[in-house]
Protein backbone atom coordinates (compact mmCIF):
# COMPACT_ATOMS: atom_id res chain seq x y z
CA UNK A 1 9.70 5.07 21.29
CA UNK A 2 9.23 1.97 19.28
CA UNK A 3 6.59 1.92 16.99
CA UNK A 4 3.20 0.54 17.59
CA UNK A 5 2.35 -3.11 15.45
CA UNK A 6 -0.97 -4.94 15.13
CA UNK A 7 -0.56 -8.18 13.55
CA UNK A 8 -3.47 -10.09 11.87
CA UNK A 9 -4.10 -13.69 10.48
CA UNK A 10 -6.09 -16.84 11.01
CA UNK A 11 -3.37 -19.01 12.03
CA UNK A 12 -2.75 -19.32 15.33
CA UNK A 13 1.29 -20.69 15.17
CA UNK A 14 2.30 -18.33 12.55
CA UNK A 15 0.59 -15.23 14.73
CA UNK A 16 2.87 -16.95 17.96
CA UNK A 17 5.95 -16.58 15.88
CA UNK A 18 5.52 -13.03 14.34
CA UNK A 19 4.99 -12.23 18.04
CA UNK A 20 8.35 -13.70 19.35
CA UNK A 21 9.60 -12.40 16.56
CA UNK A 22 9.06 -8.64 16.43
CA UNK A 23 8.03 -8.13 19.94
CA UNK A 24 11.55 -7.00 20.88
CA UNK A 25 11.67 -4.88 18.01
CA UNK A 26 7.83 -3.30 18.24
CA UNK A 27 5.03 -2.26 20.39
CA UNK A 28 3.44 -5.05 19.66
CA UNK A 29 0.02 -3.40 20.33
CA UNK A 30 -2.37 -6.66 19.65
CA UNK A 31 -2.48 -10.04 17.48
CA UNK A 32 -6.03 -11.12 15.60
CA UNK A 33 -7.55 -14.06 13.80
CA UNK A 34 -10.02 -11.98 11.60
CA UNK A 35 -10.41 -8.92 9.86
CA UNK A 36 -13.31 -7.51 11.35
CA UNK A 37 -11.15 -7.46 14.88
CA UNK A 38 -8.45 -5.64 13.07
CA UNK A 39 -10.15 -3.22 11.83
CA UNK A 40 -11.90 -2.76 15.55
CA UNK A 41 -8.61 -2.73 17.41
CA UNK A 42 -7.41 -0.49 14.74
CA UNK A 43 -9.44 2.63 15.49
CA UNK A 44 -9.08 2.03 19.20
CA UNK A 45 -4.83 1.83 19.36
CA UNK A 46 -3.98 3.78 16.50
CA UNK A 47 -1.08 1.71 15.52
CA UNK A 48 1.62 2.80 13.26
CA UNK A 49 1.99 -0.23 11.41
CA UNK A 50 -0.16 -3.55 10.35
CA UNK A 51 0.91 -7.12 9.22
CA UNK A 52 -1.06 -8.74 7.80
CA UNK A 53 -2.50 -11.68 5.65
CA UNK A 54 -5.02 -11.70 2.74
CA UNK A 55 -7.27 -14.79 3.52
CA UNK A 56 -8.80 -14.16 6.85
CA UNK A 57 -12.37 -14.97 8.22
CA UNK A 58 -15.25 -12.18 8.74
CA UNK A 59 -12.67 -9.57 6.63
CA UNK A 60 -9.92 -10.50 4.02
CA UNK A 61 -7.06 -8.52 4.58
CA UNK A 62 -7.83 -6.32 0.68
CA UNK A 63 -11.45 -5.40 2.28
CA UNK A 64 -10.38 -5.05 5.35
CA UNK A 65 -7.16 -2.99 4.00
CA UNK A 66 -9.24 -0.71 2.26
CA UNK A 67 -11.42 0.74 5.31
CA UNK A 68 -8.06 0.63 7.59
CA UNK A 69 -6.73 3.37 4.92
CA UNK A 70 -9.82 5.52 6.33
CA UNK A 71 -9.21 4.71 9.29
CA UNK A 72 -5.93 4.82 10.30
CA UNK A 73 -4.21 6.65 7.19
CA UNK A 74 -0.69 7.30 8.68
CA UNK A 75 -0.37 4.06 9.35
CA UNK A 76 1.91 1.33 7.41
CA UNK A 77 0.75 -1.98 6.03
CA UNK A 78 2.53 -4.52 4.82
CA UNK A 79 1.06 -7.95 3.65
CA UNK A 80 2.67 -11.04 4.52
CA UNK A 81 0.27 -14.01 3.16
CA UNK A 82 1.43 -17.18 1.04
CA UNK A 83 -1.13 -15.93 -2.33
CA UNK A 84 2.18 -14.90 -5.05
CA UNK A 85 -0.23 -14.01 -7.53
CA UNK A 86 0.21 -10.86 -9.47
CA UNK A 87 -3.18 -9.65 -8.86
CA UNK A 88 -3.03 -10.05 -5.24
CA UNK A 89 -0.18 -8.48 -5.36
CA UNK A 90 -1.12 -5.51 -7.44
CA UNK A 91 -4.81 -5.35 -5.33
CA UNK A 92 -2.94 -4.99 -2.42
CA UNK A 93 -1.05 -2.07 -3.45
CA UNK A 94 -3.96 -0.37 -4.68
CA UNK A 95 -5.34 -0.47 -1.34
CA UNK A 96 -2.46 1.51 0.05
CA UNK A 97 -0.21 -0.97 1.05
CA UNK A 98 3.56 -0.33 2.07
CA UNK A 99 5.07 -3.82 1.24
CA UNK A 100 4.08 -7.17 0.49
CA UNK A 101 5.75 -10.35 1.56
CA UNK A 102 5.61 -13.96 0.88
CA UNK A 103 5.00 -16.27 3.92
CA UNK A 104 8.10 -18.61 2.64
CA UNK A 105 10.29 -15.64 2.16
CA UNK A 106 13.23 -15.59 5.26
CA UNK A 107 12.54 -13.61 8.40
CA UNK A 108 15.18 -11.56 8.06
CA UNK A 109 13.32 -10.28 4.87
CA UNK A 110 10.41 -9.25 7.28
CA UNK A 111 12.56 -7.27 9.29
């Protein structure tokens, strides 16, 4: 069974490529432009892992990372946003996160 992915962030061509990308690979359960419908789908699929950005509309992905650890706690997140700075970095590891990847890093990395 391969495992179940939501994928969120507010650009439209990047969210086209993850999907091509890992939908082979993944259950790719849903894609969103906002935090708030992340965190909605979230408690409805129960997915066992989440990509996603920091800057988002309605939810960043910290806030919004922070009530998706109450509400789906097995699952995995991993950021992948362009913000290198240490304290995103370090916020988004205090909020549970998994792994945290630059949006210029190579795909393969992602993988």
């Amino acid at each position: 069974m391969r495992p179940r992915l939501l994928i969120a962030d507010d650009h439209t061509l990047l969210l086209d490529g993850l999907r091509m990308m890992l939908e082979p690979e993944f259950d790719l359960a849903g894609v969103f432009e906002d935090g708030q419908a992340l965190l909605t789908a979230a408690a409805r699929l129960k997915p066992d892992l989440i990509l996603l950005d920091i800057a988002m509309p309605v939810l960043n992905g910290i806030d919004a990372a922070r009530q998706l650890r109450k509400i789906v706690p097995s699952a995995k997140l991993i950021f992948l946003t362009m913000h290198s700075d240490p304290d995103y970095v370090t916020e988004a590891f205090r909020t549970g996160a998994s792994g945290y990847l630059l949006k210029r890093s190579a795909a393969a990395e992602l993988m």
